[in-house]
Protein backbone atom coordinates (compact mmCIF):
# COMPACT_ATOMS: atom_id res chain seq x y z
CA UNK A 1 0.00 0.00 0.00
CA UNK A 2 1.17 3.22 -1.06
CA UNK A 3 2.03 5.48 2.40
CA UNK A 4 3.27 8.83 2.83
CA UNK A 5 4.13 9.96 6.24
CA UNK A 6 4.73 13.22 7.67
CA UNK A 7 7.21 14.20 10.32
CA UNK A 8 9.10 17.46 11.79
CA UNK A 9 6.13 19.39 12.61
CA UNK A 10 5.99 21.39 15.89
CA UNK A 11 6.56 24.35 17.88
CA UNK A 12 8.32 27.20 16.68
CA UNK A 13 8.49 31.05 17.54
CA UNK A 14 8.43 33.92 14.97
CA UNK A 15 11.24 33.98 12.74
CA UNK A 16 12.12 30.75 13.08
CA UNK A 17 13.17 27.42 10.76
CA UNK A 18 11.62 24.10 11.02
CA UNK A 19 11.90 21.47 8.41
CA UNK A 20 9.76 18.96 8.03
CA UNK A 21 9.79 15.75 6.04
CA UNK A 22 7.40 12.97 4.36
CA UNK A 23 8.72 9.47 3.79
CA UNK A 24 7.00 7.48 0.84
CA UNK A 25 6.85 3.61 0.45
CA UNK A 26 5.38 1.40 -1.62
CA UNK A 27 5.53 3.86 -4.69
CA UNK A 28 8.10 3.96 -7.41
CA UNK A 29 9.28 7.28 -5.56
CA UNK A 30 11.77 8.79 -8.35
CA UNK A 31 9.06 8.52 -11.04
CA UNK A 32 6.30 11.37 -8.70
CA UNK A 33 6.13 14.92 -8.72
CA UNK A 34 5.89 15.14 -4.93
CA UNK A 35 4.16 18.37 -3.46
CA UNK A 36 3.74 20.57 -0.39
CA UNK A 37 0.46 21.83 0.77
CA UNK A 38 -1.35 23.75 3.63
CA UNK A 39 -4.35 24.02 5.56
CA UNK A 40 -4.92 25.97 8.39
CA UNK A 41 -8.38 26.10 10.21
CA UNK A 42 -11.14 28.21 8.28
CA UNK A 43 -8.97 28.97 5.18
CA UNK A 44 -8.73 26.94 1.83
CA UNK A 45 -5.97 24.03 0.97
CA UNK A 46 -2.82 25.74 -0.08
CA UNK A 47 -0.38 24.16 -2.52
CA UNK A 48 3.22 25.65 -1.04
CA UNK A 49 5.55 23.93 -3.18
CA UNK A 50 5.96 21.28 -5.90
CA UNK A 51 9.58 19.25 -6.86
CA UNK A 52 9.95 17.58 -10.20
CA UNK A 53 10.90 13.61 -9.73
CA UNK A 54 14.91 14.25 -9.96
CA UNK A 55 14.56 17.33 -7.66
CA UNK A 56 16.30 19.69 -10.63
CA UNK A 57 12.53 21.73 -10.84
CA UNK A 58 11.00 23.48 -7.96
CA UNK A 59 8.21 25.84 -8.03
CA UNK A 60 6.98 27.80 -5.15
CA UNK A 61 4.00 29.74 -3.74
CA UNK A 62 4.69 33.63 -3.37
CA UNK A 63 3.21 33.19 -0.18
CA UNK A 64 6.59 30.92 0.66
CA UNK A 65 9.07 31.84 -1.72
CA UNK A 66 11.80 33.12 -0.65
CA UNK A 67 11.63 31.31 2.63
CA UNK A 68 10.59 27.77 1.86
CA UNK A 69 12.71 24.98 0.02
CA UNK A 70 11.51 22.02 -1.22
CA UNK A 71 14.25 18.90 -1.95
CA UNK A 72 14.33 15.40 -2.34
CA UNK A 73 16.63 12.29 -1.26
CA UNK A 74 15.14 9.63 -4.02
CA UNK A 75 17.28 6.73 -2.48
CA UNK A 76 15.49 7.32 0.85
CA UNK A 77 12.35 7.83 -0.54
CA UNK A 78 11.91 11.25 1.39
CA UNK A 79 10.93 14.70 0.29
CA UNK A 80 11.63 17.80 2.57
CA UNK A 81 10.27 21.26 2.93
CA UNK A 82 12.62 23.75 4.80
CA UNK A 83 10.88 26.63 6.20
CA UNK A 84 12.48 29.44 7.61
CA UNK A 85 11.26 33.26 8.70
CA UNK A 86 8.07 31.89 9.95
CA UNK A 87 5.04 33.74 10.72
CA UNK A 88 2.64 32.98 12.38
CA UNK A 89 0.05 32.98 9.05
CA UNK A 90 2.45 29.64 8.38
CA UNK A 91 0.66 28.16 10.81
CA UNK A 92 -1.29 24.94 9.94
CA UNK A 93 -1.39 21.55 8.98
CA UNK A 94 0.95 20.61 6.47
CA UNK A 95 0.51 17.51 4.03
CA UNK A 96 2.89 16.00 0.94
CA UNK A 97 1.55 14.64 -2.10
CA UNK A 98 2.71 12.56 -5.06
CA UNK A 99 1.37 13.05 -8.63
CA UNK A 100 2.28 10.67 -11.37
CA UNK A 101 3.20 13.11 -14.18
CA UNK A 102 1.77 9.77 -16.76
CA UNK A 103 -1.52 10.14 -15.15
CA UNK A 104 -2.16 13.83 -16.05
CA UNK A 105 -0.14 15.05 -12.86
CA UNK A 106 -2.99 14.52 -10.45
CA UNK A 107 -2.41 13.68 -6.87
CA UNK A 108 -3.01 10.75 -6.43
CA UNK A 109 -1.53 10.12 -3.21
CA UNK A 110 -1.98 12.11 1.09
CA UNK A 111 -0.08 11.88 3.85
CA UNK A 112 -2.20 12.70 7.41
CA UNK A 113 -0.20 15.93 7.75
CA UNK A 114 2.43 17.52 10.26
CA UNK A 115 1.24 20.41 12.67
CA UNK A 116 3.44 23.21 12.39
CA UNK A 117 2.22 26.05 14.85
CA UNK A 118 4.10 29.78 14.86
CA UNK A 119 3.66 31.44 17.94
CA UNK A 120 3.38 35.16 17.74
């Protein structure tokens, strides 16, 4: 069964860098797009980030750029999102996904998310 799990998330104080990370298995990991999205409570899903499979493409929200930076380790099957100067509008729960680019680039595939909370 395909997985993707979520770790890193916490508590972090204005300003600050966190970097959190979502291991895949039972996926052919080096042939997804893998993606970074938000939601916090009362405001819509927000797609952060997005790596190409070989981690040479990244494209970024302008809500993150800047500050956020996606990469990838495709022999440990693990994508990572490094956030730094966080505010506390970063605040929420934060989810990977994998899109097949073969199947029309969809994602296909959740982790449960990572709580990341800024304190103000």
């Amino acid at each position: 069964q395909v997985q993707l799990v979520e770790s890193g998330g916490g508590l972090v104080q204005t300003g600050g860098s966190l970097t959190v990370s979502c291991a895949a298995s039972g996926l052919n990991f080096r042939t997804y797009v893998m993606g970074w999205f938000r939601q916090a409570p009362g405001k819509e899903r927000e797609s952060l980030a997005q790596i190409s499979e070989s981690g040479s493409k990244t494209i970024y929200a302008d809500s993150v750029k800047g500050r956020f930076t996606s990469s990838r380790d495709n022999a440990q099957n693990t994508v990572f999102l490094q956030m730094n100067s966080l505010k506390p509008e970063d605040t929420a729960l934060y989810y990977c996904a994998a899109a097949k680019p073969t199947a029309g680039g969809r994602f296909d595939y959740w982790g449960q998310g990572t709580q990341v909370t800024v304190s103000s």
